[in-house]
Protein backbone atom coordinates (compact mmCIF):
# COMPACT_ATOMS: atom_id res chain seq x y z
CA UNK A 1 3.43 23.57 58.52
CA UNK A 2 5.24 24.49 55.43
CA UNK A 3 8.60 22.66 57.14
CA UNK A 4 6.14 20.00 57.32
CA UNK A 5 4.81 20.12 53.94
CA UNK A 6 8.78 20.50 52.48
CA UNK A 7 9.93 17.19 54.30
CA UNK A 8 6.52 15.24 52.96
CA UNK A 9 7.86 16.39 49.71
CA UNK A 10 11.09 15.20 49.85
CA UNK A 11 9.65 11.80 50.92
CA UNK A 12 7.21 11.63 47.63
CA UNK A 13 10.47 12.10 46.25
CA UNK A 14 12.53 9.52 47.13
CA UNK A 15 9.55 7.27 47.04
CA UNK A 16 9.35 7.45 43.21
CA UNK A 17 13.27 7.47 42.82
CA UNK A 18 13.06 4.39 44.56
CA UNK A 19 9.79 2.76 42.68
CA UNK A 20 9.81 4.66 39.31
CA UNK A 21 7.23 6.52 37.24
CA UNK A 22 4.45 3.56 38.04
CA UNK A 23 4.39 4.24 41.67
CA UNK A 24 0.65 4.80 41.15
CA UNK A 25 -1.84 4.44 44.40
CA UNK A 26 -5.25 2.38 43.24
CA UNK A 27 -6.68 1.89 46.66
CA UNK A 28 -10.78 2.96 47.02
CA UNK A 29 -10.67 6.77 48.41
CA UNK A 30 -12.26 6.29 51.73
CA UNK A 31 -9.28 3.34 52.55
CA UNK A 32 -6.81 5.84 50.89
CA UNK A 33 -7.76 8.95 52.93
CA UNK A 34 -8.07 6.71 55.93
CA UNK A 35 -4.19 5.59 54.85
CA UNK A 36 -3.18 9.40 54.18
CA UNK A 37 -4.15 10.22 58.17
CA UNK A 38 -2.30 7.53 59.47
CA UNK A 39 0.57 8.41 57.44
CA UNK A 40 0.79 11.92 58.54
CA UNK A 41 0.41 10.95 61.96
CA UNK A 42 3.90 9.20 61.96
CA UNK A 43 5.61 10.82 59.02
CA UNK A 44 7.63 12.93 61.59
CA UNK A 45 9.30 10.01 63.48
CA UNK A 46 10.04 8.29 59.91
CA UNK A 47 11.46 11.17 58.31
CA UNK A 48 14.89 10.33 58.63
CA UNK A 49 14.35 6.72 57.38
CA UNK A 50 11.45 6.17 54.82
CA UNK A 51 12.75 3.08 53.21
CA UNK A 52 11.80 1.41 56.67
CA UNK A 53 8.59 3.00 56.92
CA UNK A 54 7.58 1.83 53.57
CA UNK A 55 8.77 -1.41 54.46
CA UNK A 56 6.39 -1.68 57.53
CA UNK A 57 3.34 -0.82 55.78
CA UNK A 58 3.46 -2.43 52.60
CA UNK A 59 -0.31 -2.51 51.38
CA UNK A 60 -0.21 1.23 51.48
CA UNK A 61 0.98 1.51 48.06
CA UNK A 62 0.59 -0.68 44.68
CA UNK A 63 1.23 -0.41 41.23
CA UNK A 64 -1.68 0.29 38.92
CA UNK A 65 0.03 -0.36 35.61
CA UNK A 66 1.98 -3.13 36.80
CA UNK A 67 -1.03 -4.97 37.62
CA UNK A 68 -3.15 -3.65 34.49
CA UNK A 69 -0.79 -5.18 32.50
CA UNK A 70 -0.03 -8.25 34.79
CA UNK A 71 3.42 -7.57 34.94
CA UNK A 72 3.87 -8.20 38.74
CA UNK A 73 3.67 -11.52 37.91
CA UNK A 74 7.04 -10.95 35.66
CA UNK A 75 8.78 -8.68 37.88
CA UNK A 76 12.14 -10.96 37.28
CA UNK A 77 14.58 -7.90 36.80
CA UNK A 78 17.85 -9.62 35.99
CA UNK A 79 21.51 -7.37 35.48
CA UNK A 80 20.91 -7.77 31.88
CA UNK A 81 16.93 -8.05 30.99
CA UNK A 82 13.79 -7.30 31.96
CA UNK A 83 10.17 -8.20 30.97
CA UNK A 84 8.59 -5.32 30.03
CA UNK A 85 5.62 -4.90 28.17
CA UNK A 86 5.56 -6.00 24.95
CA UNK A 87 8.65 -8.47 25.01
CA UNK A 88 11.83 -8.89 26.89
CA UNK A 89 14.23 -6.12 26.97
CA UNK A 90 18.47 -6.44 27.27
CA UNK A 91 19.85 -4.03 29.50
CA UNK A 92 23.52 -2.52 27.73
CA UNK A 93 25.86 0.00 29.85
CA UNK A 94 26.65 1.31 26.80
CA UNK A 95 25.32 4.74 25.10
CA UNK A 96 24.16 3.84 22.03
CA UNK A 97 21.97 4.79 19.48
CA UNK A 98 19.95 2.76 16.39
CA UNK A 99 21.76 4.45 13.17
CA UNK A 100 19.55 5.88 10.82
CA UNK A 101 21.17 5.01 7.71
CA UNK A 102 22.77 1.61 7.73
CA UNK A 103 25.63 0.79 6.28
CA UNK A 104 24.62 -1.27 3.43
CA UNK A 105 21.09 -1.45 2.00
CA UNK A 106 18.70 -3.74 2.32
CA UNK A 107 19.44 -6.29 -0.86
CA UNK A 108 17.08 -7.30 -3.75
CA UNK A 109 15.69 -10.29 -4.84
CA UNK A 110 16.33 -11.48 -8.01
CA UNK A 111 15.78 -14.68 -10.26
CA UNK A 112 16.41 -13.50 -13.87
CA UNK A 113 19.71 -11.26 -14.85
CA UNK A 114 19.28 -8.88 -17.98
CA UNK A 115 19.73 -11.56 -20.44
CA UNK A 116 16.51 -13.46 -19.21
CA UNK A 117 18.96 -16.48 -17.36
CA UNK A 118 18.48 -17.67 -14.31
CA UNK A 119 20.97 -16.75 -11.68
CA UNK A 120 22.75 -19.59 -10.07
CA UNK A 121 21.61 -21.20 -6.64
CA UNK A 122 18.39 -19.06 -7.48
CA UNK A 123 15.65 -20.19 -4.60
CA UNK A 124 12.28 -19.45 -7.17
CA UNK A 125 8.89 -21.15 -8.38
CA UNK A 126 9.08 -22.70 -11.20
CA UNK A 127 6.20 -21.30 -13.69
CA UNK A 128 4.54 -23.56 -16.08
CA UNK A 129 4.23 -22.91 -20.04
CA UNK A 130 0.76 -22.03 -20.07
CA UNK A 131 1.17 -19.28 -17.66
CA UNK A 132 4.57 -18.20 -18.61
CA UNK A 133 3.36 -17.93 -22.16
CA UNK A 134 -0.34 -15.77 -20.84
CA UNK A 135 2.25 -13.52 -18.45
CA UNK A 136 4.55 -12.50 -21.48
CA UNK A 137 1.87 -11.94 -24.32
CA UNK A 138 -0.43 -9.90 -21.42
CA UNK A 139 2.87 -7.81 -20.92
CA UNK A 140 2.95 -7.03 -24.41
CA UNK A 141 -0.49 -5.96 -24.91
CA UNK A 142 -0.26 -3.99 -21.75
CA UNK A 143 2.95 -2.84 -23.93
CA UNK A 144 1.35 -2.03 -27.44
CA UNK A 145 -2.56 -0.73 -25.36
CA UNK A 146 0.22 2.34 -23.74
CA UNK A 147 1.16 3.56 -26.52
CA UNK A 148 -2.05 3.38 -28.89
CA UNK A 149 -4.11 5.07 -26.36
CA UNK A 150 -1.19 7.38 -25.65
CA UNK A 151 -1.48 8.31 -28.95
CA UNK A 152 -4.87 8.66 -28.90
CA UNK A 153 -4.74 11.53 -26.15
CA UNK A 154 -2.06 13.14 -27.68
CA UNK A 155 -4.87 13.22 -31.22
CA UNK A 156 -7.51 14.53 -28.35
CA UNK A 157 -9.83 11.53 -29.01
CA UNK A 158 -9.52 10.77 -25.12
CA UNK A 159 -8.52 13.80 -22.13
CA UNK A 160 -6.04 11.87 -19.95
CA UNK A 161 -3.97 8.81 -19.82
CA UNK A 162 -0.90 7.01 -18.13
CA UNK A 163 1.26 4.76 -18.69
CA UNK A 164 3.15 1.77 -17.31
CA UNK A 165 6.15 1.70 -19.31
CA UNK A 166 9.00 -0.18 -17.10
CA UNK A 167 6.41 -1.92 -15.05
CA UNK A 168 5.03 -4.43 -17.11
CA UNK A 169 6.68 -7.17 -14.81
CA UNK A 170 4.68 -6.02 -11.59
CA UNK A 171 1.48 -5.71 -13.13
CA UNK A 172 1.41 -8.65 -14.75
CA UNK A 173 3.76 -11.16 -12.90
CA UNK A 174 1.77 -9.88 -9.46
CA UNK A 175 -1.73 -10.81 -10.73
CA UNK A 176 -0.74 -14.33 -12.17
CA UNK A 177 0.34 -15.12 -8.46
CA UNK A 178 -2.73 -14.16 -7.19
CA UNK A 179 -6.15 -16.16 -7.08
CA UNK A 180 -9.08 -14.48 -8.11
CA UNK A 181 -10.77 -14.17 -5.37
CA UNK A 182 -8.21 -12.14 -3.69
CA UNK A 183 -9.81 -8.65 -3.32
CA UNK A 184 -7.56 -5.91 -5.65
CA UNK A 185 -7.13 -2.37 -4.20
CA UNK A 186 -5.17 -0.84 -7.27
CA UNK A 187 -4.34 2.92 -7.43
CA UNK A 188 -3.72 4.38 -10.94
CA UNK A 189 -0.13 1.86 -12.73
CA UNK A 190 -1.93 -1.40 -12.37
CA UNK A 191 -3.96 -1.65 -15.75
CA UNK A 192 -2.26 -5.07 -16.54
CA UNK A 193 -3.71 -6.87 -13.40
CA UNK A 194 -7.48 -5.90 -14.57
CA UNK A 195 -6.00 -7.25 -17.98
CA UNK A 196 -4.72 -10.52 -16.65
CA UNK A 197 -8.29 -11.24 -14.59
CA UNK A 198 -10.43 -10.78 -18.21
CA UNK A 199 -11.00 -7.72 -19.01
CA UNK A 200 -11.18 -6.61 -22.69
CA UNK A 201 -9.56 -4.04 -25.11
CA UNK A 202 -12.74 -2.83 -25.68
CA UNK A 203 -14.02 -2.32 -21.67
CA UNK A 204 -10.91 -0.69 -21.43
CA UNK A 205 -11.55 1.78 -24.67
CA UNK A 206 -15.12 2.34 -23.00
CA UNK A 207 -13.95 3.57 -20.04
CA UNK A 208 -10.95 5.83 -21.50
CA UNK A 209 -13.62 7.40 -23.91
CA UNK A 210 -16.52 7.52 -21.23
CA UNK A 211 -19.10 6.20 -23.32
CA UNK A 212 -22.14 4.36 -22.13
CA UNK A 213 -20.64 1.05 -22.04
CA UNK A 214 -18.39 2.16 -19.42
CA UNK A 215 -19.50 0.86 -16.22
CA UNK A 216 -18.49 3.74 -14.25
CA UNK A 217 -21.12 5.79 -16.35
CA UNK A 218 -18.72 8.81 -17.30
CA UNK A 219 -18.21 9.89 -13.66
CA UNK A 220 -14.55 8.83 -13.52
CA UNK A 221 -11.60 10.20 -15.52
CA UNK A 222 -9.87 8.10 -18.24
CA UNK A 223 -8.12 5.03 -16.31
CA UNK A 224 -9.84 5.36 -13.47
CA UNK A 225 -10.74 1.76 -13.88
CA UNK A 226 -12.71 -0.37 -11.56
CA UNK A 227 -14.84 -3.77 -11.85
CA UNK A 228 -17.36 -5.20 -9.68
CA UNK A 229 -16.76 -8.55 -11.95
CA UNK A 230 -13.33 -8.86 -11.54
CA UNK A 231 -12.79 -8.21 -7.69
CA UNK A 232 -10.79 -4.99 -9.27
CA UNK A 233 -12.27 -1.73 -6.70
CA UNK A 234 -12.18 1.44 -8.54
CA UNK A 235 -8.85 3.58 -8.82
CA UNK A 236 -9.25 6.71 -6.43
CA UNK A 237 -6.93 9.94 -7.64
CA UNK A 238 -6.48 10.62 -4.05
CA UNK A 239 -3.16 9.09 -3.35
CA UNK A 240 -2.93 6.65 -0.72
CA UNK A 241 -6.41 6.26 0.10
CA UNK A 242 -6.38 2.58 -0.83
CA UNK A 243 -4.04 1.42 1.60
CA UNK A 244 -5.95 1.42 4.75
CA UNK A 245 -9.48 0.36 2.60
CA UNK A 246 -7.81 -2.91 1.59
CA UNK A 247 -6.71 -3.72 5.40
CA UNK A 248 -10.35 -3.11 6.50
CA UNK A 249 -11.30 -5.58 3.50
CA UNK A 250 -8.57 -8.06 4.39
CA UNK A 251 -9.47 -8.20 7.80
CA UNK A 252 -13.24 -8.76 7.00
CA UNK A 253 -12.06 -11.53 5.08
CA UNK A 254 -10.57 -12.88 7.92
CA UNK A 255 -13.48 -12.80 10.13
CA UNK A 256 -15.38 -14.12 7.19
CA UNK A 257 -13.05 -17.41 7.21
CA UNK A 258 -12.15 -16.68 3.42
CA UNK A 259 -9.79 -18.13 1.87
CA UNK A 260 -8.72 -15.05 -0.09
CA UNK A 261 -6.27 -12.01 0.63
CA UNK A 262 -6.68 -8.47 -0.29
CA UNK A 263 -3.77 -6.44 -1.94
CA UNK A 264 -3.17 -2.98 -2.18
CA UNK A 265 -1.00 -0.90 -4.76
CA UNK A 266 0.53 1.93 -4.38
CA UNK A 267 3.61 4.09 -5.65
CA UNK A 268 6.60 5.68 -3.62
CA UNK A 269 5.11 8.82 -3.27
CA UNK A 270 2.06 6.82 -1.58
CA UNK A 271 4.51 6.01 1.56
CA UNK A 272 4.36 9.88 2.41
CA UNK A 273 0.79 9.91 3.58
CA UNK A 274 -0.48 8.92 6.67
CA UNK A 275 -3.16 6.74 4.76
CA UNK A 276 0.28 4.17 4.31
CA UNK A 277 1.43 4.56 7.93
CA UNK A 278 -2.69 3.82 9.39
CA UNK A 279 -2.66 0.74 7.26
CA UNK A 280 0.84 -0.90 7.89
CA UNK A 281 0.01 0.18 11.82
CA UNK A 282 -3.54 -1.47 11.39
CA UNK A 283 -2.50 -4.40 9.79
CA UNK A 284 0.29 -5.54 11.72
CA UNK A 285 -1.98 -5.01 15.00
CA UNK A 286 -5.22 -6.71 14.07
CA UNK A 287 -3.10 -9.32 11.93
CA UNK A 288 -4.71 -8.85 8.66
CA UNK A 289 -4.17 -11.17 5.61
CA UNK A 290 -3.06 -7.42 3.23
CA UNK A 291 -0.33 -7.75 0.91
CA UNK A 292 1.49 -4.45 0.14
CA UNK A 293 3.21 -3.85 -3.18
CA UNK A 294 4.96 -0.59 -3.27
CA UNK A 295 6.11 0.12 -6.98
CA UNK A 296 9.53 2.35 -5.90
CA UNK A 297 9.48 3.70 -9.50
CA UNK A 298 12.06 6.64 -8.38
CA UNK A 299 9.53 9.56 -8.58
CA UNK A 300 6.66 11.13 -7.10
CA UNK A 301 5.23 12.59 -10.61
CA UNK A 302 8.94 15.12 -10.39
CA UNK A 303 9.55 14.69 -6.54
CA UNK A 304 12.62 11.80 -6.99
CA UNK A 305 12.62 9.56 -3.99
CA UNK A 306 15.76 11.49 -2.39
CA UNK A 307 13.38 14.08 -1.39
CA UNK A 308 10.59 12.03 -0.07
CA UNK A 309 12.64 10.13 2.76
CA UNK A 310 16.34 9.35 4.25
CA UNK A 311 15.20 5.42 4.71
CA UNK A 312 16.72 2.74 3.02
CA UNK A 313 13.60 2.72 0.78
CA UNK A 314 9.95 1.50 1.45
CA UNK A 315 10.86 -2.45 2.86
CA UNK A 316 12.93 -1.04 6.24
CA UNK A 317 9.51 0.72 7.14
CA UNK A 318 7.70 -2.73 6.97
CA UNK A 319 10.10 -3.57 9.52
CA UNK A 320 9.44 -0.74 12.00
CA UNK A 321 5.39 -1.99 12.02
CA UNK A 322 6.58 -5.68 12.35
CA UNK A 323 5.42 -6.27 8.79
CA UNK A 324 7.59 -9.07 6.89
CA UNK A 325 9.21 -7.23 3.57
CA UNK A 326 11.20 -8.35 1.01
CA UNK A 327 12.58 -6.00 -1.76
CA UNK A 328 12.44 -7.32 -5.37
CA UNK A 329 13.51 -6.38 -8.72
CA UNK A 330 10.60 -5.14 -10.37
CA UNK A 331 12.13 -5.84 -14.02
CA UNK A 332 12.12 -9.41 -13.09
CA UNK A 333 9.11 -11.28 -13.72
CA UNK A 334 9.79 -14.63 -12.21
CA UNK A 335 10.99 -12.76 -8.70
CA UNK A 336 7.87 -11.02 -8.60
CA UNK A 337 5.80 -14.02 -9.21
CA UNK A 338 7.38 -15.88 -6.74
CA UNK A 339 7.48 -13.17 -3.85
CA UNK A 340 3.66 -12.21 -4.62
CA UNK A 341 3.16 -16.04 -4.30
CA UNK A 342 4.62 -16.51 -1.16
CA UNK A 343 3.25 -13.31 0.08
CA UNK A 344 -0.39 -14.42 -0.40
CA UNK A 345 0.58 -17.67 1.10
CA UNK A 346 1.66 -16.20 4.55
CA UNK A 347 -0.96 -13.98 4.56
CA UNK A 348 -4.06 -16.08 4.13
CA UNK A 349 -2.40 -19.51 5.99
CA UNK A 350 -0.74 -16.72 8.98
CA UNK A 351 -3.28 -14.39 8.80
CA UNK A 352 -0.23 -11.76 8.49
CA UNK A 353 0.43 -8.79 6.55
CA UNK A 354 3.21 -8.76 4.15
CA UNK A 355 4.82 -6.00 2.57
CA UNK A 356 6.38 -6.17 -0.75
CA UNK A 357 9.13 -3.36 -2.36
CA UNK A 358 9.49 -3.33 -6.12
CA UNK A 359 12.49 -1.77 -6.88
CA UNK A 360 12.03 -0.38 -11.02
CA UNK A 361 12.01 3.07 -12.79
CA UNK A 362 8.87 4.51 -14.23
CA UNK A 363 10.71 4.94 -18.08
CA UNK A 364 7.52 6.87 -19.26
CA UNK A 365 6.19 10.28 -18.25
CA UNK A 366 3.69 10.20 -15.03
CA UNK A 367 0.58 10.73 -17.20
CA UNK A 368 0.07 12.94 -20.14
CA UNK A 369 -0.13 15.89 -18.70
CA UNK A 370 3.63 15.51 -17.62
CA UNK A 371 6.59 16.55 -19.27
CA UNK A 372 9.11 14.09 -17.45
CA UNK A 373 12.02 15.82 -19.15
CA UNK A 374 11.62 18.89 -17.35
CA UNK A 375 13.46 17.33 -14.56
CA UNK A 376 15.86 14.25 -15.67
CA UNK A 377 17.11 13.75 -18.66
CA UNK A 378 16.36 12.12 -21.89
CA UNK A 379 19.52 9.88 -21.77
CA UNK A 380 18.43 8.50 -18.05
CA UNK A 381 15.10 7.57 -19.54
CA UNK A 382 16.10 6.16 -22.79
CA UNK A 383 19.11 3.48 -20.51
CA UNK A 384 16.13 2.35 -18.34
CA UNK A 385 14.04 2.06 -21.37
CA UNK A 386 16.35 0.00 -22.99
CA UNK A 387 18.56 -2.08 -20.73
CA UNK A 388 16.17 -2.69 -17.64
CA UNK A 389 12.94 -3.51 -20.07
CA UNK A 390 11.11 -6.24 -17.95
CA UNK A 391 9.24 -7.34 -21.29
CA UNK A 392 12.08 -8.13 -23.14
CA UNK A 393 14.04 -9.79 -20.57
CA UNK A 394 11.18 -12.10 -19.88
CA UNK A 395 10.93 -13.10 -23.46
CA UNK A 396 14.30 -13.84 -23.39
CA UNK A 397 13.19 -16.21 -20.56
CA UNK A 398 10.54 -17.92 -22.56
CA UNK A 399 12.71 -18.25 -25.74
CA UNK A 400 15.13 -19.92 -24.03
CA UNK A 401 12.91 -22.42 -22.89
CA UNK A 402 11.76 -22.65 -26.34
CA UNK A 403 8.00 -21.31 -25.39
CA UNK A 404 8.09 -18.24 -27.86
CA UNK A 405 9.19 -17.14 -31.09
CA UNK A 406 9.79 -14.53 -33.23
CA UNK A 407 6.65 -15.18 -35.39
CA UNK A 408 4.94 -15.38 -32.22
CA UNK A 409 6.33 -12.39 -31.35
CA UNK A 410 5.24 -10.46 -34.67
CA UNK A 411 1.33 -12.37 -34.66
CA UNK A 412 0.89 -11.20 -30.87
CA UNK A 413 1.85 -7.13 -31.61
CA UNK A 414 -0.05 -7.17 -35.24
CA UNK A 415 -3.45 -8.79 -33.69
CA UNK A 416 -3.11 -6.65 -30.60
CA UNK A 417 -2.80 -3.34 -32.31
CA UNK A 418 -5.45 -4.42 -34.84
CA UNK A 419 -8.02 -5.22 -31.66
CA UNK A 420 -6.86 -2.01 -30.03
CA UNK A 421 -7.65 -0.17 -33.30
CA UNK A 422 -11.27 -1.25 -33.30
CA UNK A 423 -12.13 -0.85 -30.30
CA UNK A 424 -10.97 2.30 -30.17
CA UNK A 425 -13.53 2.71 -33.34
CA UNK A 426 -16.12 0.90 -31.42
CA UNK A 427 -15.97 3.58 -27.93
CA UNK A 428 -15.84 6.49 -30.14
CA UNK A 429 -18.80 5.94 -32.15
CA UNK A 430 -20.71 4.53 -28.87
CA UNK A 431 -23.26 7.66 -27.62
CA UNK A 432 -22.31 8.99 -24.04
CA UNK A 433 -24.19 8.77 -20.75
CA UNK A 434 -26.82 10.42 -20.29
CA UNK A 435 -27.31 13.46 -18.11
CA UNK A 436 -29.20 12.09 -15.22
CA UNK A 437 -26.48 9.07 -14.81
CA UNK A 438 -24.35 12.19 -13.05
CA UNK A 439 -26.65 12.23 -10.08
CA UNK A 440 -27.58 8.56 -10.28
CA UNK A 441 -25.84 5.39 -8.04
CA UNK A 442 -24.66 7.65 -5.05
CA UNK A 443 -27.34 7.43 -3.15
CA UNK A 444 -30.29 5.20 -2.58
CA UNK A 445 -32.49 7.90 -2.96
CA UNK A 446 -31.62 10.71 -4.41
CA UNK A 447 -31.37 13.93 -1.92
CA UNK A 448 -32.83 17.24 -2.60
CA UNK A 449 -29.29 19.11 -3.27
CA UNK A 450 -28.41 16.93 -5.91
CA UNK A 451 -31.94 17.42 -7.46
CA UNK A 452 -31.64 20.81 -7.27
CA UNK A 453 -28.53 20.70 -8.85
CA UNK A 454 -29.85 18.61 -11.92
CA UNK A 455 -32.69 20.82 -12.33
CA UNK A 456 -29.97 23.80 -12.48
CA UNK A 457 -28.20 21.67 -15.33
CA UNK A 458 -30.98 21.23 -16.74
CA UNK A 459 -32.24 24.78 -17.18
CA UNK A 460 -28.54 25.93 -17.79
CA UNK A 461 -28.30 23.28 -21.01
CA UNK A 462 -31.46 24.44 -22.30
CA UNK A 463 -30.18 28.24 -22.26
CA UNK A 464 -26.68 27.67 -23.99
CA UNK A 465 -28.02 24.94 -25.98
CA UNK A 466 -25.38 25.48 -28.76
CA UNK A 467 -22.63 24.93 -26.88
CA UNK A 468 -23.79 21.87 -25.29
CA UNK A 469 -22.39 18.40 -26.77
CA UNK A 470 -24.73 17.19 -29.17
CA UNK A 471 -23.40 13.30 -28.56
CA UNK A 472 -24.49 13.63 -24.78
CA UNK A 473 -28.03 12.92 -24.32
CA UNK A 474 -29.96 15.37 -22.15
């Protein structure tokens, strides 16, 4: 019995070194018990040549992946290729493996040098005055609104704020390629795209300080900005989160028959969570009309990008999910415009996900409660400040043209500042919230926990009364 047992094994053995791993029986269980006895009956006298007993009986085994995936009908195994699933496959005799860091990068696109000119045989969309003109004097206000309401933290009128020094050009340049429709899905360094859509200095100054104007009601932190109005979903602190919300809203769109995209924001640091790699994964699969804009700013708050990953940056991984990337110059304003454009034209006509890489440098600290200088230095800051600045290399563009001027210039940043000024006059003096907007728009009806914890506010307010804010109506 056990010699019995050994040869049967030996058999099995040669069977699947013959047929492979997907040598798997699918026949009912009565037929294949039925098979089983009949088998054992004359294994003996076909021990010593199993290739002819398995060519005698050949319904006694099939292939149950094979046929799941119909590729019996594809079984055309060549020298060289082979039809497996998912796409034809080259055979090579050769032992070789993918390198994992390729000899040259992946290059950059790039329309305007650092004297605003437009680089020979450049392949770009040409932007009209009106716009052109709108796209630099939003990137200045974006400019002058950083560092008022910097300011204005560092004076402790306002807790928190961040800036998006060194990436005017995406925010802006990104959301004049968009249409309006097109769903936004920003995370915290995209200020300017709420600011080309409409919305004021003085929603802006509501929000920062909280008051009752602000249409989050207080329950966000400062630039935590979001608008119902302007397609513009709230910023989330959680990093990444965004990603894989915008490919659900894409693809609804899709199955809607919109003619819209969504487009999701996110910084290098944002790559690192498995949020980024769900999306991309989701999006590629399901063939969702998502465009994602990675700003590669060069740091993950003090993480630089040499510690986040050993890939040739953020647009090889588009690759990997069958995404189309492109990598841009995110100091250029015209490249971005045009990739964002395209972008949102293969998305929506393709139904297709597109991923786009914005090379720049984030030439401010990561928020104010960052010291940036702590860990690179001051002269590395101040040459990206100076020589890379997407605002002035734009104007440069628009003077050429002879769309801009210097009194232009010196209206635009006097008017700005004096709006800024007010409003900021305007959100201060405006009362706050009141209590019961904490526990308010969550739910439809409110449960008992959060009433219980409202009446424990309540009660605790009424004890310290003193040291409760007397602006903040109870």
């Amino acid at each position: 019995m056990a010699l019995q047992l050994l040869k049967s094994k030996n058999v099995v053995s040669l069977f699947r070194s013959k047929l492979g791993f997907l040598a798997i029986t699918k026949q009912p269980k009565c037929y294949f018990t039925h098979q089983i006895h009949s088998f054992s009956r004359t294994l003996t006298q076909n021990l010593e040549s199993p290739c002819e007993f398995s060519c005698k009986n050949p319904n006694f085994m099939s292939f149950y992946r094979w046929e799941s995936t119909m590729a019996e009908k594809h079984l055309n195994i060549t020298e060289h290729a082979m039809d497996y699933p998912g796409g034809k496959v080259k055979y090579t005799s050769d032992l070789s493996f993918i390198s994992g860091s390729p000899e040259e990068r992946i290059q950059c696109y790039r329309v305007l040098d650092e004297n605003g000119h437009i680089i020979s045989s450049s392949n770009f969309i040409e932007i009209g005055k009106e716009v052109a003109v709108k796209m630099y004097m939003d990137m200045v206000t974006l400019q002058v609104m950083d560092t008022i309401f910097y300011e204005a933290q560092r004076q402790g009128r306002i807790s928190f704020y961040l800036t998006c020094i060194g990436e005017e050009a995406i925010n802006i340049a990104s959301a004049a390629a968009l249409n309006f429709d097109d769903l936004v899905f920003p995370q915290y360094r995209e200020p300017g795209v709420l600011l080309w859509r409409g919305f004021t200095i003085q929603e802006f100054a509501n929000q920062l300080f909280g008051n009752e104007a602000d249409y989050g009601k207080g329950k966000q932190m400062p630039i935590h900005y979001g608008s119902n109005k302007h397609n513009y979903v709230t910023v989330s602190s959680t990093v990444g989160t965004q990603v894989p919300q915008a490919v659900g809203a894409a693809y609804s769109l899709k199955m809607d028959g919109k003619n819209a995209c969504a487009i999701t924001y996110f910084g290098d640091g944002g790559t690192s969570t498995g949020d980024f790699h769900a999306g991309l994964n989701f999006a590629a699969v399901m063939e969702a009309p998502v465009i994602f804009f990675c700003r590669n700013n060069g740091w993950a708050i003090s993480t630089p990008i040499a510690d986040q990953f050993r890939s040739d940056g953020i647009v090889i991984r588009g690759q990997a999910y069958g995404i189309r990337s492109i990598r841009v110059d995110g100091h250029d304003a015209v490249a971005i415009y045009t990739a964002v454009h395209e972008a949102r034209q293969m998305a929506i006509q393709e139904g297709a996900p597109v991923l786009i890489e914005a090379l720049t440098y984030r030439a401010g600290h990561h928020s104010t409660s960052d010291d940036s200088t702590k860990y690179r230095s001051a002269h590395e800051i101040e040459w990206w400040r100076s020589s890379q600045d997407p605002v002035s290399r734009f104007r440069k563009y628009i003077e050429r043209k002879g769309w801009w001027s210097t009194e232009a210039e010196s209206e635009l940043r006097t008017n700005t500042r004096k709006q800024l000024a007010e409003a900021i006059q305007v959100a201060e003096r405006s009362k706050k919230p009141p209590v019961a907007d904490i526990f308010r728009d969550v739910y439809d009806v409110v449960p008992s926990n959060l009433s219980e914890q409202e009446k424990l506010l309540r009660e605790t307010i009424s004890r310290h009364s003193k040291d409760y804010p007397s602006d903040v109506p109870v």
